[in-house]
Protein backbone atom coordinates (compact mmCIF):
# COMPACT_ATOMS: atom_id res chain seq x y z
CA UNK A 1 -4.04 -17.05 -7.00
CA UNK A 2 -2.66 -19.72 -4.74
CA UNK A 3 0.72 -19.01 -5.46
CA UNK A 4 0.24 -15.33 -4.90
CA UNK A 5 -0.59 -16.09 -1.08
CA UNK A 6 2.74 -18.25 -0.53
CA UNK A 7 4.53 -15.08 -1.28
CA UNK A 8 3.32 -13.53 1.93
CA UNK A 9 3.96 -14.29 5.71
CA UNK A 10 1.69 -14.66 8.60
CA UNK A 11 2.74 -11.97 11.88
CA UNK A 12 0.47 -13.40 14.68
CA UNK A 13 -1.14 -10.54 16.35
CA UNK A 14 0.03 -11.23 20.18
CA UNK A 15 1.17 -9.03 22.77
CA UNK A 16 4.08 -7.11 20.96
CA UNK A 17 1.92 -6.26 17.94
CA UNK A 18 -0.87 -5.36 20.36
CA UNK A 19 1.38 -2.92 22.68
CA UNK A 20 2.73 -0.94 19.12
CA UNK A 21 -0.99 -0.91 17.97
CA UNK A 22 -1.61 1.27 20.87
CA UNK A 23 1.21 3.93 20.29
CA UNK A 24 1.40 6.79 18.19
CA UNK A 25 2.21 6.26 14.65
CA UNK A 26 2.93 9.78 11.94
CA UNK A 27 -1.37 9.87 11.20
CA UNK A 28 -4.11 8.78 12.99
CA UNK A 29 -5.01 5.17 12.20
CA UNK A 30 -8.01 2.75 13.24
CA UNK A 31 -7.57 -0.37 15.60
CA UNK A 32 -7.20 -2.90 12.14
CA UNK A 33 -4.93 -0.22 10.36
CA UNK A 34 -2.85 -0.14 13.70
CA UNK A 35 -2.20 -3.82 13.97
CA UNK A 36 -1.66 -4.32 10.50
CA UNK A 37 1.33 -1.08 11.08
CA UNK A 38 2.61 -2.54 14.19
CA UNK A 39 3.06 -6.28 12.42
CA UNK A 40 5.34 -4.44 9.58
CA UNK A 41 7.08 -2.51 11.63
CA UNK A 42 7.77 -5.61 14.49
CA UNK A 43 8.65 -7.68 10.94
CA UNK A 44 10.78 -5.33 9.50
CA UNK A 45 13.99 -6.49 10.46
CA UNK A 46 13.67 -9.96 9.05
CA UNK A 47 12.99 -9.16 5.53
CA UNK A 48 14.91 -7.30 3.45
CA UNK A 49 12.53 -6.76 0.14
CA UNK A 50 9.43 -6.35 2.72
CA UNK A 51 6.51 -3.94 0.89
CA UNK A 52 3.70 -2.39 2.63
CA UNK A 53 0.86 -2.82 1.19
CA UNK A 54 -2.81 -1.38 1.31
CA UNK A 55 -5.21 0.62 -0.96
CA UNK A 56 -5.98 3.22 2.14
CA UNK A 57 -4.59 6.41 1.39
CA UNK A 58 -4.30 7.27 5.23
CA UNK A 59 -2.62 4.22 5.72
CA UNK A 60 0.01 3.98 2.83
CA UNK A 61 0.90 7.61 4.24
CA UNK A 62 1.74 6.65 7.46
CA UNK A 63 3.50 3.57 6.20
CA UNK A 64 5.59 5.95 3.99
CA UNK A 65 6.23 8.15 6.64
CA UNK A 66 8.09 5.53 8.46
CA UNK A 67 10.03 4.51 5.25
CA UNK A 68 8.32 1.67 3.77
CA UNK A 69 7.91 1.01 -0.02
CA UNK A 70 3.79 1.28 -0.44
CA UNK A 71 1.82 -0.92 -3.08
CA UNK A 72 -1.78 -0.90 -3.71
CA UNK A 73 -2.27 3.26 -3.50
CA UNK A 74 -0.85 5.27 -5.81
């Protein structure tokens, strides 16, 4: 499982990923779905192979809607 985890990267949630949090994204999201949004979308740009993943339906459909590759849903 350990190496699983060094496959991913940390976003700290500071200002920038706070301000996107609080605008509108394609569906309605909660708080933790926002910030978790907000950190892909402020991440994007530095990885090219970056996948979105989450097993909430509402999420994964507002991740698709702003063109991310979705794991975890179906």
């Amino acid at each position: 499982m350990l190496e699983a985890v060094d496959g991913f990267s940390l976003v700290p949630i500071g200002r920038p990923v706070l301000e996107r949090a609080a605008e509108p994204f394609p569906t309605t999201l909660g708080s933790l779905d926002a910030i978790h949004m907000a950190s892909a979308l402020l991440v994007r740009a530095d990885f090219d192979d970056l996948v979105f993943a989450t097993h909430d339906e509402e999420l994964a459909l507002a991740a698709r809607a702003e063109g991310f590759r979705v794991h975890g849903t179906r």
